[in-house]
PDB file of N, CA and C in Angstrom:
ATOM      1  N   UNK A   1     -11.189 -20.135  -6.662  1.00  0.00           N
ATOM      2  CA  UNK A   1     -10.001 -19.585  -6.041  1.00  0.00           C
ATOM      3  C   UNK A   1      -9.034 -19.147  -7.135  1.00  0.00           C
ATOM      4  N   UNK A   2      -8.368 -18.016  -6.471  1.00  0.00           N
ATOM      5  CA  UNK A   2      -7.002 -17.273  -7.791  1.00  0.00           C
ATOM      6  C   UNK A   2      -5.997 -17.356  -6.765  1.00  0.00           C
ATOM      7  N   UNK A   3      -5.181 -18.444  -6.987  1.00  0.00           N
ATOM      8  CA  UNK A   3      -3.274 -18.013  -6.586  1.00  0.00           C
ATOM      9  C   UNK A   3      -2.745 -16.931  -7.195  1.00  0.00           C
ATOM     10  N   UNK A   4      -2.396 -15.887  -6.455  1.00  0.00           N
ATOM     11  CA  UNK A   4      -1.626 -15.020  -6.883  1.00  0.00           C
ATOM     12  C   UNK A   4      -0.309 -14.708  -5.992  1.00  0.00           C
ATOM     13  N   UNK A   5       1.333 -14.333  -7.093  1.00  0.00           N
ATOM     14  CA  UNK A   5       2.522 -14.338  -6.255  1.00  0.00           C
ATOM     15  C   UNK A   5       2.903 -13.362  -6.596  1.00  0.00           C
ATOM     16  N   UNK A   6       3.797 -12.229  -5.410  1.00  0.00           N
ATOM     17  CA  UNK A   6       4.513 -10.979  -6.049  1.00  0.00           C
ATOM     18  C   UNK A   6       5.720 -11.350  -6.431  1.00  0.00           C
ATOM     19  N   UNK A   7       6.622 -10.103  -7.044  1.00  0.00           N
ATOM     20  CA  UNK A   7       7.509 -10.385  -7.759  1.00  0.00           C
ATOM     21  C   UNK A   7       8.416  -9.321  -6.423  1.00  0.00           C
ATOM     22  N   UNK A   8       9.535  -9.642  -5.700  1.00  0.00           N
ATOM     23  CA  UNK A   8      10.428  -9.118  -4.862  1.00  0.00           C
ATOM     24  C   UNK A   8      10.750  -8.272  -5.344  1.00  0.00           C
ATOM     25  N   UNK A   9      11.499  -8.337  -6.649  1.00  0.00           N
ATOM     26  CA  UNK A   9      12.231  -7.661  -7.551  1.00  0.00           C
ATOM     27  C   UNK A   9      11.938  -6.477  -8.055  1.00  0.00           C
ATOM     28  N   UNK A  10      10.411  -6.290  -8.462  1.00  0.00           N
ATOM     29  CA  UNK A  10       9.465  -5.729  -8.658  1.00  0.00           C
ATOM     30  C   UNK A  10      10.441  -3.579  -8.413  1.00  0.00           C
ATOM     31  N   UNK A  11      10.669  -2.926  -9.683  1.00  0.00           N
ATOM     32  CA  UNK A  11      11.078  -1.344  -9.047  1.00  0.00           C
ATOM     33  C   UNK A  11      10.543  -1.269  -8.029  1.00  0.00           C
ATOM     34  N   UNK A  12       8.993  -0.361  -8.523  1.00  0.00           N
ATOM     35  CA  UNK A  12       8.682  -0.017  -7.369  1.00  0.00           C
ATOM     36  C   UNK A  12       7.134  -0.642  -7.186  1.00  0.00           C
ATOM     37  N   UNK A  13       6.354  -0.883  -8.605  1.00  0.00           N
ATOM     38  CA  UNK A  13       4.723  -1.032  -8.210  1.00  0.00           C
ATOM     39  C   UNK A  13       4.289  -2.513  -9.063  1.00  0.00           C
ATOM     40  N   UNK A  14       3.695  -2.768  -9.058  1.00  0.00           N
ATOM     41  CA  UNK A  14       3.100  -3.902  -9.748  1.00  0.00           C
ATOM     42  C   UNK A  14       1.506  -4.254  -9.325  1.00  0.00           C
ATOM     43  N   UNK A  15       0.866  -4.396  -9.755  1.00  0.00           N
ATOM     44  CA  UNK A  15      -0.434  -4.649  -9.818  1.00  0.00           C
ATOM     45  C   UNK A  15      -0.610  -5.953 -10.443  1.00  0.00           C
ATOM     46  N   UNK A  16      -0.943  -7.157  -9.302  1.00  0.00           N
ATOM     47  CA  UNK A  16      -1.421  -8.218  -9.487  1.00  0.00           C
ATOM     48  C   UNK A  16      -2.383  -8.737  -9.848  1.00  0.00           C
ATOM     49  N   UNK A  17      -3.779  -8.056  -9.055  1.00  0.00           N
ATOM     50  CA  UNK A  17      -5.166  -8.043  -9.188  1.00  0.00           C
ATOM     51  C   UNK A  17      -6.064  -6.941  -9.812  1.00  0.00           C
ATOM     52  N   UNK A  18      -6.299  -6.802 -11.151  1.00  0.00           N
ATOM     53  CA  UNK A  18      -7.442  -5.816 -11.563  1.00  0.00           C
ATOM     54  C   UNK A  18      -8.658  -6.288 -11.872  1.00  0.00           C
ATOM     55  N   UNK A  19      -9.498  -6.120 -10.977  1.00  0.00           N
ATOM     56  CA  UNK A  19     -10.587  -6.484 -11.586  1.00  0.00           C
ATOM     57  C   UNK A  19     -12.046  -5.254 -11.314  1.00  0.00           C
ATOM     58  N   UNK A  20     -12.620  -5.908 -11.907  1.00  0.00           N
ATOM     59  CA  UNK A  20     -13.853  -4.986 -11.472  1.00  0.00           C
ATOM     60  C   UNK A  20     -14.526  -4.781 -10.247  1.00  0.00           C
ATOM     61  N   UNK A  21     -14.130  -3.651  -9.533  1.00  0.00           N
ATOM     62  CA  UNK A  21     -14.461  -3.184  -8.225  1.00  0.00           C
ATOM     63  C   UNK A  21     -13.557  -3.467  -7.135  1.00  0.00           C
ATOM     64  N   UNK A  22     -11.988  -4.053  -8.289  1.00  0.00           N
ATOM     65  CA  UNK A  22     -11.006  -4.547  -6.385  1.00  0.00           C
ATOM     66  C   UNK A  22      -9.800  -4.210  -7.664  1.00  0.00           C
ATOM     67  N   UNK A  23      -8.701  -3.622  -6.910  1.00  0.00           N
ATOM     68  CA  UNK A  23      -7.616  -3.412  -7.149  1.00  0.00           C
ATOM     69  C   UNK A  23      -6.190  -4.169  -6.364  1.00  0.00           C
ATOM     70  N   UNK A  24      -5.644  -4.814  -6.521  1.00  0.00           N
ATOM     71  CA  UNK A  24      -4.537  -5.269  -5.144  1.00  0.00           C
ATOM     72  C   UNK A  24      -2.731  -5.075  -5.572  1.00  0.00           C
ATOM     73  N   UNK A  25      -2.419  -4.019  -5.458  1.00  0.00           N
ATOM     74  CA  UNK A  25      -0.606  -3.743  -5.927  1.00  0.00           C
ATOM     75  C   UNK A  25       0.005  -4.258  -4.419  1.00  0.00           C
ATOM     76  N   UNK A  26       1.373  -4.191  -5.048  1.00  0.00           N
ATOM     77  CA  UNK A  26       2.190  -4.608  -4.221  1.00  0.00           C
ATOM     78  C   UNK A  26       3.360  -3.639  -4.183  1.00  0.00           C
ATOM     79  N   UNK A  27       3.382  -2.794  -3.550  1.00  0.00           N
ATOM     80  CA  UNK A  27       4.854  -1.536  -3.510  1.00  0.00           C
ATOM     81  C   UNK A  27       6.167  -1.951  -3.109  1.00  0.00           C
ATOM     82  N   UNK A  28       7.196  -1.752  -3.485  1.00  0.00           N
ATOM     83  CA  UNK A  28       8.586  -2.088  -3.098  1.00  0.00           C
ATOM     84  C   UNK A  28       9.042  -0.461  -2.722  1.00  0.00           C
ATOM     85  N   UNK A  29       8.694  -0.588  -1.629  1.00  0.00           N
ATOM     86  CA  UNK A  29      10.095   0.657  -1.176  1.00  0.00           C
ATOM     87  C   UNK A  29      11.699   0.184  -0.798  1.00  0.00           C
ATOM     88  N   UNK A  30      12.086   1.421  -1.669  1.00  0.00           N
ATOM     89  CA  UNK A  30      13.614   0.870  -1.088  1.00  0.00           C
ATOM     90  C   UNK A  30      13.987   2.180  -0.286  1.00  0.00           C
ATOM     91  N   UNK A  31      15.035   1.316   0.555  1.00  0.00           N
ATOM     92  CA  UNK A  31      14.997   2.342   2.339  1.00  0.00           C
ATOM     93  C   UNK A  31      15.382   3.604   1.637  1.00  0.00           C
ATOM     94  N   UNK A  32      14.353   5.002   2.043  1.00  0.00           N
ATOM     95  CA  UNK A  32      14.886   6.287   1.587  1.00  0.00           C
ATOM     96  C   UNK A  32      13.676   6.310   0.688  1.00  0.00           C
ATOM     97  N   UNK A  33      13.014   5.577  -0.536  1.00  0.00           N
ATOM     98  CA  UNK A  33      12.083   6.246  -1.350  1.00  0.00           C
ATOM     99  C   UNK A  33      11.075   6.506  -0.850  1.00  0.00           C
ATOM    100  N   UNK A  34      10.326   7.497  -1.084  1.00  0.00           N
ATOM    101  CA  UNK A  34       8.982   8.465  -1.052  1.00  0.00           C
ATOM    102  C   UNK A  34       8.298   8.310  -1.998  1.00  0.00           C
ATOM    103  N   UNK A  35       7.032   8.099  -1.625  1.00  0.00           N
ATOM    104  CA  UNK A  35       5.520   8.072  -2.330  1.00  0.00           C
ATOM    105  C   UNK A  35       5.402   9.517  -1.857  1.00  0.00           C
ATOM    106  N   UNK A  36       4.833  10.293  -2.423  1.00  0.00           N
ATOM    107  CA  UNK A  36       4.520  11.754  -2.165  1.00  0.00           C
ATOM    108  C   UNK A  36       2.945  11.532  -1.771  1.00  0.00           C
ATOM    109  N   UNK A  37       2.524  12.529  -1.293  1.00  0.00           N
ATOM    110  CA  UNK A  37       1.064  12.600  -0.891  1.00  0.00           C
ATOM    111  C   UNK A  37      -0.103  12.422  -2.050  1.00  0.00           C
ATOM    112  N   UNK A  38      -0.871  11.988  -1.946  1.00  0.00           N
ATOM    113  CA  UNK A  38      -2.246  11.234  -2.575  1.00  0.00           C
ATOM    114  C   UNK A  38      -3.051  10.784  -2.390  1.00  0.00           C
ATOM    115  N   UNK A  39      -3.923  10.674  -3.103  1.00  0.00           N
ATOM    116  CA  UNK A  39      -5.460  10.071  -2.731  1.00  0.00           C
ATOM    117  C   UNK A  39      -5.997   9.008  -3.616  1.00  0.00           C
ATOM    118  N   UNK A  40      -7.143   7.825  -2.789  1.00  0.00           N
ATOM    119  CA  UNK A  40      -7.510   6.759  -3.816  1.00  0.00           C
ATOM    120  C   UNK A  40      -8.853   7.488  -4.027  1.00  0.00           C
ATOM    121  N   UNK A  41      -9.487   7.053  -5.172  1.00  0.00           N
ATOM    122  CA  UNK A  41     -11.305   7.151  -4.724  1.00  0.00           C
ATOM    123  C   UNK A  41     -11.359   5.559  -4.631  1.00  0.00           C
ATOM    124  N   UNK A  42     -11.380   5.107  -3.069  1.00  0.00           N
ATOM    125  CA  UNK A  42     -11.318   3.727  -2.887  1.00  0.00           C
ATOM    126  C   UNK A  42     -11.153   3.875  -1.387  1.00  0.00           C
ATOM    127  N   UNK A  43     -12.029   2.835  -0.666  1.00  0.00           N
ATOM    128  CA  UNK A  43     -11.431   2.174   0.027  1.00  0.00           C
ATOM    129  C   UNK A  43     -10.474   1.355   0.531  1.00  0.00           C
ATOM    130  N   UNK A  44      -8.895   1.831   1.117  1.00  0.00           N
ATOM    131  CA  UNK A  44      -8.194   0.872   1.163  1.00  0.00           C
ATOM    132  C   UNK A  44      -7.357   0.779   2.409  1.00  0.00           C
ATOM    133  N   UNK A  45      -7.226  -0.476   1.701  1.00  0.00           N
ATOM    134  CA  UNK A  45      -6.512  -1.446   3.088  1.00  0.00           C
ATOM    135  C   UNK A  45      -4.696  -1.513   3.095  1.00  0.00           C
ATOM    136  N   UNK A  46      -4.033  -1.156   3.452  1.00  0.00           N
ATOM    137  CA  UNK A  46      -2.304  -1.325   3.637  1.00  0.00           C
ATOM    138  C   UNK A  46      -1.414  -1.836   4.429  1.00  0.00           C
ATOM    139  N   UNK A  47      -1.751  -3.372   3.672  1.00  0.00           N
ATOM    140  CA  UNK A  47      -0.619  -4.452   4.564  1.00  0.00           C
ATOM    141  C   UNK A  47       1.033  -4.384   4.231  1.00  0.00           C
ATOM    142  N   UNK A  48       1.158  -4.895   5.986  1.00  0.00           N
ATOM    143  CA  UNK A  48       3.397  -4.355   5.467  1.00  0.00           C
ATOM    144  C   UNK A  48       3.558  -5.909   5.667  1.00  0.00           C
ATOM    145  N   UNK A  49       4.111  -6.123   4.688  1.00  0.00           N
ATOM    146  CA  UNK A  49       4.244  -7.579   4.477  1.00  0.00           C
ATOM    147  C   UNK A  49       6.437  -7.844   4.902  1.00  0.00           C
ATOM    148  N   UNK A  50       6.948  -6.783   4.724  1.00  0.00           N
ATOM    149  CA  UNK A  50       8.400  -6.894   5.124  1.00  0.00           C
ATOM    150  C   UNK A  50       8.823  -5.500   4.896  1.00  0.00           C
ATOM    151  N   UNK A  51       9.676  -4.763   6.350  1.00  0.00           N
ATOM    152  CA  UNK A  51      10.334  -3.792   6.497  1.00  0.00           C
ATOM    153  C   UNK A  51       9.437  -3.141   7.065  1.00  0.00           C
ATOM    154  N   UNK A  52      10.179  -1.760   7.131  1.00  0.00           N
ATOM    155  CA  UNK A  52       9.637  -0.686   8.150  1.00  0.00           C
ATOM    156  C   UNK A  52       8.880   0.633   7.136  1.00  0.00           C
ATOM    157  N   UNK A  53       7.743   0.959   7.018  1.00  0.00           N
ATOM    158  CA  UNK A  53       7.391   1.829   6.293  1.00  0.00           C
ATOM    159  C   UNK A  53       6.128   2.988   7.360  1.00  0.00           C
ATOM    160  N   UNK A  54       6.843   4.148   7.057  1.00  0.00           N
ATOM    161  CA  UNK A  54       6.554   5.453   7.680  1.00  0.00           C
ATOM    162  C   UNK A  54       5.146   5.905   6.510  1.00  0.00           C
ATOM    163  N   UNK A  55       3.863   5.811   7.102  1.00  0.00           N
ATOM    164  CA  UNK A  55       2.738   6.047   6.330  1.00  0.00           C
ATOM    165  C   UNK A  55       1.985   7.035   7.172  1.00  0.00           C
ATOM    166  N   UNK A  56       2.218   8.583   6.455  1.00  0.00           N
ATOM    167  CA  UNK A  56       1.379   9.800   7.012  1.00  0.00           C
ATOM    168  C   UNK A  56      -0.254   9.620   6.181  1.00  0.00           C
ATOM    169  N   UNK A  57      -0.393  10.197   6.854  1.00  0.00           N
ATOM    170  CA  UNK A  57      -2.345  10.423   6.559  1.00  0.00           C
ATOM    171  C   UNK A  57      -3.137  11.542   7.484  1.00  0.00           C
ATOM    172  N   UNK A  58      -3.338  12.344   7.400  1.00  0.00           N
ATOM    173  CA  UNK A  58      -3.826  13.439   7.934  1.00  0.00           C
ATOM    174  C   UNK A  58      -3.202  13.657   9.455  1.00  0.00           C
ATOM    175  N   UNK A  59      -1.883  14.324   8.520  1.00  0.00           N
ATOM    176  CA  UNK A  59      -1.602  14.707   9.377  1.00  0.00           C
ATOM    177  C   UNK A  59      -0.913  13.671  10.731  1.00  0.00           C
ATOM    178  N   UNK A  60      -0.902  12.699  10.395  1.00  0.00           N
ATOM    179  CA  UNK A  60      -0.504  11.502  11.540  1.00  0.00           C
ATOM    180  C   UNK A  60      -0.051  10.987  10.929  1.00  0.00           C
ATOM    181  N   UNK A  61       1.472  10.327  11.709  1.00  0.00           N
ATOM    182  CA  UNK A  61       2.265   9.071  11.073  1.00  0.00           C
ATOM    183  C   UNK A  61       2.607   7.856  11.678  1.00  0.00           C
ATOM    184  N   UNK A  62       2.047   6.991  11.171  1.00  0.00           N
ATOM    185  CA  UNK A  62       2.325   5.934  11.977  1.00  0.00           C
ATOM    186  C   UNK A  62       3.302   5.203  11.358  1.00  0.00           C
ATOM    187  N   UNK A  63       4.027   3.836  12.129  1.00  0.00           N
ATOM    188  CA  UNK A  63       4.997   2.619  11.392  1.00  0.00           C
ATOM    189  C   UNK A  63       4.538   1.878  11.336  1.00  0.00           C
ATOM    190  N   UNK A  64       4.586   1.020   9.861  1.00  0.00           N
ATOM    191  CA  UNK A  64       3.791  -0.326   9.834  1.00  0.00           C
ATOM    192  C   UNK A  64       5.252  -0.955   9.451  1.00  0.00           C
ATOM    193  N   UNK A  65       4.660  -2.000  10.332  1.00  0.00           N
ATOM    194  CA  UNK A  65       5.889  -3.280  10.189  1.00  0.00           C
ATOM    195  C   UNK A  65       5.274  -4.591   9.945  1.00  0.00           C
ATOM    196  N   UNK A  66       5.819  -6.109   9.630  1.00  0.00           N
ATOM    197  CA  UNK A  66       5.492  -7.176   9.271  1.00  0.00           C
ATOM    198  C   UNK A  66       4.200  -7.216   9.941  1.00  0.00           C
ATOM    199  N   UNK A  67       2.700  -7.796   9.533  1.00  0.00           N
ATOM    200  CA  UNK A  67       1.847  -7.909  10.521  1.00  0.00           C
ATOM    201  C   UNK A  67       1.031  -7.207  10.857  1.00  0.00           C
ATOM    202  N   UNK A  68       1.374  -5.504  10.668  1.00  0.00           N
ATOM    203  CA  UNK A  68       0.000  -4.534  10.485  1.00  0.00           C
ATOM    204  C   UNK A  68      -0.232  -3.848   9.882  1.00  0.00           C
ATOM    205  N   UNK A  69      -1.561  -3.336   9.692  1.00  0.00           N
ATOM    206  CA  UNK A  69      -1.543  -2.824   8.640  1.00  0.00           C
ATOM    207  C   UNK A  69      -2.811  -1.577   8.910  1.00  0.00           C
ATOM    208  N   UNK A  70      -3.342  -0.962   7.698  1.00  0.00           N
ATOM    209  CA  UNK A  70      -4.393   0.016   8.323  1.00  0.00           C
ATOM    210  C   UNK A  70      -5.327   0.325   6.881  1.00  0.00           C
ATOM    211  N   UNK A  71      -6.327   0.769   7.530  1.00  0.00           N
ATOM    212  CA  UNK A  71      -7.132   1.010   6.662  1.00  0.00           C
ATOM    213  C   UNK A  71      -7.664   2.970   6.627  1.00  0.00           C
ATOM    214  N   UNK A  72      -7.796   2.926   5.219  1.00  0.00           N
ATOM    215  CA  UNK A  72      -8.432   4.873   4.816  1.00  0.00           C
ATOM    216  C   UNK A  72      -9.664   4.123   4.066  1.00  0.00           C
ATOM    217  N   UNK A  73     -10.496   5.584   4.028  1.00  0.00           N
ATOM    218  CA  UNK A  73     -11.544   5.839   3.663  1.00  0.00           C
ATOM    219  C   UNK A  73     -11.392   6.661   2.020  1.00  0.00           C
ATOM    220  N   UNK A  74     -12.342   6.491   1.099  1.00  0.00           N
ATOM    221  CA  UNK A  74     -11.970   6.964  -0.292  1.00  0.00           C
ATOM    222  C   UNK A  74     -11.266   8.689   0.201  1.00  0.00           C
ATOM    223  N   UNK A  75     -10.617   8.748  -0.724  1.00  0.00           N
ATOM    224  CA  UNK A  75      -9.948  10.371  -1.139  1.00  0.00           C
ATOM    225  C   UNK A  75      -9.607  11.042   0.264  1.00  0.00           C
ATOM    226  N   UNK A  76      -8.739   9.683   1.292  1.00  0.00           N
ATOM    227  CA  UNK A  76      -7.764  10.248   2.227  1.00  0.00           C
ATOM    228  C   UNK A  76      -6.650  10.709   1.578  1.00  0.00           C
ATOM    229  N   UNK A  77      -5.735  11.988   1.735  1.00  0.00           N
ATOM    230  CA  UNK A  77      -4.427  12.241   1.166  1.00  0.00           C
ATOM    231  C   UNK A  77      -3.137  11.827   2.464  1.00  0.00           C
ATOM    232  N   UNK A  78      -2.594  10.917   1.227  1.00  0.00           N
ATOM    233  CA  UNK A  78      -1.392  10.210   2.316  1.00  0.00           C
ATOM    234  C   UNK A  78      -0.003  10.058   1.770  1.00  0.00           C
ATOM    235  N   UNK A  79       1.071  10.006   2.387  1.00  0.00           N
ATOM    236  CA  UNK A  79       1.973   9.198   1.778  1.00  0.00           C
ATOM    237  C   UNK A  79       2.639   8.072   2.279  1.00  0.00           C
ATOM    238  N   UNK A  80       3.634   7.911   1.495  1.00  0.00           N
ATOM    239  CA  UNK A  80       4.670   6.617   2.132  1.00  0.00           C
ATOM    240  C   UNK A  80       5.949   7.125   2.192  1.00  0.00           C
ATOM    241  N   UNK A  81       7.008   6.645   3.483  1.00  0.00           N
ATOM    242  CA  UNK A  81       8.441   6.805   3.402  1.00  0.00           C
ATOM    243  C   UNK A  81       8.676   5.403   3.710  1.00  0.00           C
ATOM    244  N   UNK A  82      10.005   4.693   3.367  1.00  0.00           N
ATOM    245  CA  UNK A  82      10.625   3.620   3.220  1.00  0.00           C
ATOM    246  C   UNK A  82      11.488   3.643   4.343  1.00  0.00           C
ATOM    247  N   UNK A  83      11.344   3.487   5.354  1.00  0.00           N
ATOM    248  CA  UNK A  83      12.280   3.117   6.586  1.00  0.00           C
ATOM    249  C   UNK A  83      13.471   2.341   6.496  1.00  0.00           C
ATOM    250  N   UNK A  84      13.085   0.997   6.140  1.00  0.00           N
ATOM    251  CA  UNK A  84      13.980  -0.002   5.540  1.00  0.00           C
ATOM    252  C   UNK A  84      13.922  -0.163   4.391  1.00  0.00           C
ATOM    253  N   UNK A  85      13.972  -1.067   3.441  1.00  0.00           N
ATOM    254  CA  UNK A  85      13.501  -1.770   2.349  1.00  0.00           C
ATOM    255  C   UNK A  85      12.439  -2.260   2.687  1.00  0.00           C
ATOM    256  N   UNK A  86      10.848  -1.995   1.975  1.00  0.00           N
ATOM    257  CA  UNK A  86       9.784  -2.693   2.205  1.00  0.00           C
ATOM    258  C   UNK A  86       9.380  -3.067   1.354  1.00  0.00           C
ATOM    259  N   UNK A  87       7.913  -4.185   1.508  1.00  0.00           N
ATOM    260  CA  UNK A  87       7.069  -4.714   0.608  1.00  0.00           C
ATOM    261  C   UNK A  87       5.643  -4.709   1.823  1.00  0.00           C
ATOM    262  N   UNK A  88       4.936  -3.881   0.715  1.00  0.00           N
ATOM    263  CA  UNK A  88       3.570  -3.524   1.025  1.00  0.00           C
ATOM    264  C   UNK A  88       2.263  -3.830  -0.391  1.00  0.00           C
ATOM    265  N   UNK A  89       0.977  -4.782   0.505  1.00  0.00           N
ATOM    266  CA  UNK A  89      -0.081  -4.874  -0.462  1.00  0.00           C
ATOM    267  C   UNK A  89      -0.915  -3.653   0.097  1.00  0.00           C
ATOM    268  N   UNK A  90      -1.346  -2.891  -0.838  1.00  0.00           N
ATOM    269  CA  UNK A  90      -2.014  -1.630  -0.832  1.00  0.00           C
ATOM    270  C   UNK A  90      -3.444  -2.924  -1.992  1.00  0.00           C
ATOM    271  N   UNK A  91      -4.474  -2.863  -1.220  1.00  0.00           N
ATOM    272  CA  UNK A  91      -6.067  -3.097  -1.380  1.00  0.00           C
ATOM    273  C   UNK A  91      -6.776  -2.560  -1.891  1.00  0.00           C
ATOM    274  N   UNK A  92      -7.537  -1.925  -2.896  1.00  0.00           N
ATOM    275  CA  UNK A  92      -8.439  -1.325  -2.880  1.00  0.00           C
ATOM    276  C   UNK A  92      -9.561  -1.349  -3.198  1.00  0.00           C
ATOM    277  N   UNK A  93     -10.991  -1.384  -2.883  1.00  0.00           N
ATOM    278  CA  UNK A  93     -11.880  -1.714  -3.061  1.00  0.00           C
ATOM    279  C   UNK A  93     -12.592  -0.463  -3.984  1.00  0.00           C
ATOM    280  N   UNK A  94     -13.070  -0.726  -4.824  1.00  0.00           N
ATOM    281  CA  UNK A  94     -13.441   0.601  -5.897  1.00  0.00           C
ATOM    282  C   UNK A  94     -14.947   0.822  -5.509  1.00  0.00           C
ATOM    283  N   UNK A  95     -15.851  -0.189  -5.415  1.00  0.00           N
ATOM    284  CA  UNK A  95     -16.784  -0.601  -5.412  1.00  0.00           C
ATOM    285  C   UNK A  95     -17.840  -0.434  -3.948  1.00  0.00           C
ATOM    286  N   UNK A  96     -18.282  -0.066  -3.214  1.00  0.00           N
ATOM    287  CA  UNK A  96     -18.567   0.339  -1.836  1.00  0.00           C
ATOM    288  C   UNK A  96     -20.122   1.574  -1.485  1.00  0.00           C
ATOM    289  N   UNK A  97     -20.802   0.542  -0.804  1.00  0.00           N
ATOM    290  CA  UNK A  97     -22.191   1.321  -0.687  1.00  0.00           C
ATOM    291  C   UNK A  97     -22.046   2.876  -0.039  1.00  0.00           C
TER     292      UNK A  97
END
């Protein structure tokens, strides 16, 4: 087992977990900042761990709040808007048959 803790404080990105074939950051939006549109080559997963964050992805936008979260497929183009102040673990799996 690995304990790992984010940092609140954190600007905007921090990357807790690098390892070979898994990636795990932790984003701080503050209410109003924009992630502009992008792509992983990864599978990933995007938990909202606190606040309100506006996450487009083709074309569709959904709100993730405390509790849900969603998953893309490698080299979806997406972004993020900051509703409130958030904290989000963005997953990514590098590694995938």
């Amino acid at each position: 087992m690995k304990f790992y803790s984010i940092d609140p404080n954190v600007d905007v990105v921090e990357t807790p977990v690098e390892e070979q074939g898994r990636l795990i950051r932790h984003l701080h939006l503050a209410k109003g900042k924009q992630i502009s549109e992008h792509s992983a080559d990864a599978l990933v997963t995007v938990v909202c761990l606190e606040g309100k964050v506006d996450f487009t992805a083709l074309g569709e936008t959904v709100q993730l709040v405390p509790g849900s979260f969603l998953t893309m497929e490698p080299n979806e183009l997406h972004s993020l808007y900051g509703v409130e102040e958030s904290h989000v673990l963005v997953i990514q799996q590098l590694l995938y048959p």
